[in-house]
N, C-alpha and C. Protein backbone atom coordinates (compact mmCIF):
# COMPACT_ATOMS: atom_id res chain seq x y z
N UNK A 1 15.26 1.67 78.99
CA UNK A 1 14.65 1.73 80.31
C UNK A 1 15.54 0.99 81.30
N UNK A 2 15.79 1.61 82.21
CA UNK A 2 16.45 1.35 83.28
C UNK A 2 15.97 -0.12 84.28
N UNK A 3 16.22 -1.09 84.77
CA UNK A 3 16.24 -1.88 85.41
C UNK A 3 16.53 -1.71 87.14
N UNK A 4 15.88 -1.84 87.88
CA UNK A 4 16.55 -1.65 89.23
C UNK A 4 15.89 -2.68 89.90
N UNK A 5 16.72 -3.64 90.99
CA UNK A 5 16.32 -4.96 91.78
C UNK A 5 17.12 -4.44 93.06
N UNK A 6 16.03 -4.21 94.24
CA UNK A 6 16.15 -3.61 95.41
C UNK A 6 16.58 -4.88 96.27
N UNK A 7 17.59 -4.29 96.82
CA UNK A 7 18.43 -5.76 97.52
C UNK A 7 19.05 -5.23 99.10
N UNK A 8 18.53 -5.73 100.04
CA UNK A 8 19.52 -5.55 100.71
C UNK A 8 20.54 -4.77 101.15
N UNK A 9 20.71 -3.79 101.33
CA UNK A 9 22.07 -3.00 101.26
C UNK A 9 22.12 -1.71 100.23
N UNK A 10 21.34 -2.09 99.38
CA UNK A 10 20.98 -0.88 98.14
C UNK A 10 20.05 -1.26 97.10
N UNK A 11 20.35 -0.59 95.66
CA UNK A 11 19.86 -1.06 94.64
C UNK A 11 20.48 -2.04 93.61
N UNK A 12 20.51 -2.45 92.48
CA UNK A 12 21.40 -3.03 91.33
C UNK A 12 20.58 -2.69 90.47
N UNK A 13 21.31 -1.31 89.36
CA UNK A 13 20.52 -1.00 88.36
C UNK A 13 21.23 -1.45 87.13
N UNK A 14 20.55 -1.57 85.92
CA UNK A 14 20.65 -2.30 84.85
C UNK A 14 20.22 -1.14 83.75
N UNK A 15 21.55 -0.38 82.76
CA UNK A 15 21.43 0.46 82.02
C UNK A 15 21.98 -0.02 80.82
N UNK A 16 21.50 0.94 79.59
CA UNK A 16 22.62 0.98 78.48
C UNK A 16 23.24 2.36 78.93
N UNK A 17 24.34 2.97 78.21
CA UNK A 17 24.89 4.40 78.30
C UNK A 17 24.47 5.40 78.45
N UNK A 18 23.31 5.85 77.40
CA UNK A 18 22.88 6.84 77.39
C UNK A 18 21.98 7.27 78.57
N UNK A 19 21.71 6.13 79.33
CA UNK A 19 20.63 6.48 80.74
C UNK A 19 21.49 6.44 81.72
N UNK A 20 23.05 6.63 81.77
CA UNK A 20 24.04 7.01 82.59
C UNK A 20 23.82 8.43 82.92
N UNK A 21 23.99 8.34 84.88
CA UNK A 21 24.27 9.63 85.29
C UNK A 21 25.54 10.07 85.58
N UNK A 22 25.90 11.16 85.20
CA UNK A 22 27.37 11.64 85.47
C UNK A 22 27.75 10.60 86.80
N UNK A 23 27.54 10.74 88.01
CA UNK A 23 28.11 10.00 88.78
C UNK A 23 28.66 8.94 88.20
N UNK A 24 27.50 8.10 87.55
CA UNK A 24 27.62 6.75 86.99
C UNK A 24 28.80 6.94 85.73
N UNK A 25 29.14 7.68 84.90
CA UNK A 25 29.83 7.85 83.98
C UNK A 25 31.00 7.95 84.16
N UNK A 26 31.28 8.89 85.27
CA UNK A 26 32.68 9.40 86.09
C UNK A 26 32.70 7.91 86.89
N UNK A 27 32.08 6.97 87.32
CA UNK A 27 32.68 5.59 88.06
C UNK A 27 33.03 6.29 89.46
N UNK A 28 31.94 6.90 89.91
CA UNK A 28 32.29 7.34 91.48
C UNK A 28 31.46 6.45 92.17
N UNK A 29 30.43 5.69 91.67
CA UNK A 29 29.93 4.53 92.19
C UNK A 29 30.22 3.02 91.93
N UNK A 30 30.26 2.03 91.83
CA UNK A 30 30.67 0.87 91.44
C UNK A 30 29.60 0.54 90.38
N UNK A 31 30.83 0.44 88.67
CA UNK A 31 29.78 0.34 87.48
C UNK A 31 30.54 -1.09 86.87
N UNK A 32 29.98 -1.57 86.40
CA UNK A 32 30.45 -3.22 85.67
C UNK A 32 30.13 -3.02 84.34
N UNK A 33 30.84 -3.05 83.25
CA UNK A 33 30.52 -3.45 82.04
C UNK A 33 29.88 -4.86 81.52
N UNK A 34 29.07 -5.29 80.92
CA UNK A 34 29.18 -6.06 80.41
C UNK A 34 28.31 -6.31 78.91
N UNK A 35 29.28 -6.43 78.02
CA UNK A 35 28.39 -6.36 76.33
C UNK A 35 28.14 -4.76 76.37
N UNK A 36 27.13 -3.94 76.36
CA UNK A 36 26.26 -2.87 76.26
C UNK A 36 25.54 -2.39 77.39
N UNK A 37 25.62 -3.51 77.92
CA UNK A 37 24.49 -2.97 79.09
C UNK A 37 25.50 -2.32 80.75
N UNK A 38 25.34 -1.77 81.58
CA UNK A 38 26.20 -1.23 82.61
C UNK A 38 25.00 -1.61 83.60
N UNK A 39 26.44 -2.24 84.51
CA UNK A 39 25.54 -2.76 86.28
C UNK A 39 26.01 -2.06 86.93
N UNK A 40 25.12 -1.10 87.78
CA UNK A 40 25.94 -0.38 88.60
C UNK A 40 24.83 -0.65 90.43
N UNK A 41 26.03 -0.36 91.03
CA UNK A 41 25.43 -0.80 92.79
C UNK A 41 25.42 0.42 93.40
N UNK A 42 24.20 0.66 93.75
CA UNK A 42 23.96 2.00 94.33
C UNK A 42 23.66 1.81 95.77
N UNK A 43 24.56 1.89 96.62
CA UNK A 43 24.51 1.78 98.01
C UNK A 43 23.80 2.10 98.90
N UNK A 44 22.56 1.51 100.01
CA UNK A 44 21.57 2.94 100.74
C UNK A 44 22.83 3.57 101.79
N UNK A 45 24.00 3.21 101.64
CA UNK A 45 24.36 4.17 102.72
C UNK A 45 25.14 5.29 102.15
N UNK A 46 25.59 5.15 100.48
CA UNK A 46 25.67 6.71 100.09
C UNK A 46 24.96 7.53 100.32
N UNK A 47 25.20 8.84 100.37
CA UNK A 47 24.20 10.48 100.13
C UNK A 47 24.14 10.21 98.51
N UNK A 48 22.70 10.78 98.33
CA UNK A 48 22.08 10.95 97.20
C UNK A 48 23.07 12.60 96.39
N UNK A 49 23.51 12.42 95.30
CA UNK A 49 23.86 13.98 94.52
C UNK A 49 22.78 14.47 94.59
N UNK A 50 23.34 16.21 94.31
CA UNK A 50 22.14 16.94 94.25
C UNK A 50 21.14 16.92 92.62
N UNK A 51 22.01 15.95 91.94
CA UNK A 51 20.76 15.44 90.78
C UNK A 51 20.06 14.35 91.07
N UNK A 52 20.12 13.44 92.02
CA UNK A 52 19.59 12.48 92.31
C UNK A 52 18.35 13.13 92.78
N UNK A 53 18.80 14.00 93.99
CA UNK A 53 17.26 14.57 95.04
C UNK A 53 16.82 15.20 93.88
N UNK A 54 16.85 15.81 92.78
CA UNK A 54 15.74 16.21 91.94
C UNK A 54 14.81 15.30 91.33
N UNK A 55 15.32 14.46 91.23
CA UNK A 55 14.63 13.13 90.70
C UNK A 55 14.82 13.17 89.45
């Protein structure tokens, strides 16, 4: 289960791999390794992909 802490400026979500979205996989957003788990910063001033707007 995914982690997300709404901050300011965007989100900071808190994954293991398998709940990676292509975006997130391809590193077209800013992703951090650390151990197993992936931090990634999802910006509010990116556009959402068109898998995101599906929800």
């Amino acid at each position: 289960m995914a982690v997300r802490i709404k901050l300011p400026g965007g989100t900071l979500k808190m994954k293991v791999y398998r709940e990676l979205r292509d975006r997130e996989r391809e590193r077209r957003v800013p992703v951090l390794k650390m151990g197993s788990l992936y931090f990634i910063w999802w910006s509010n001033r990116q556009r959402p992909s068109k898998d995101e707007r599906r929800g």
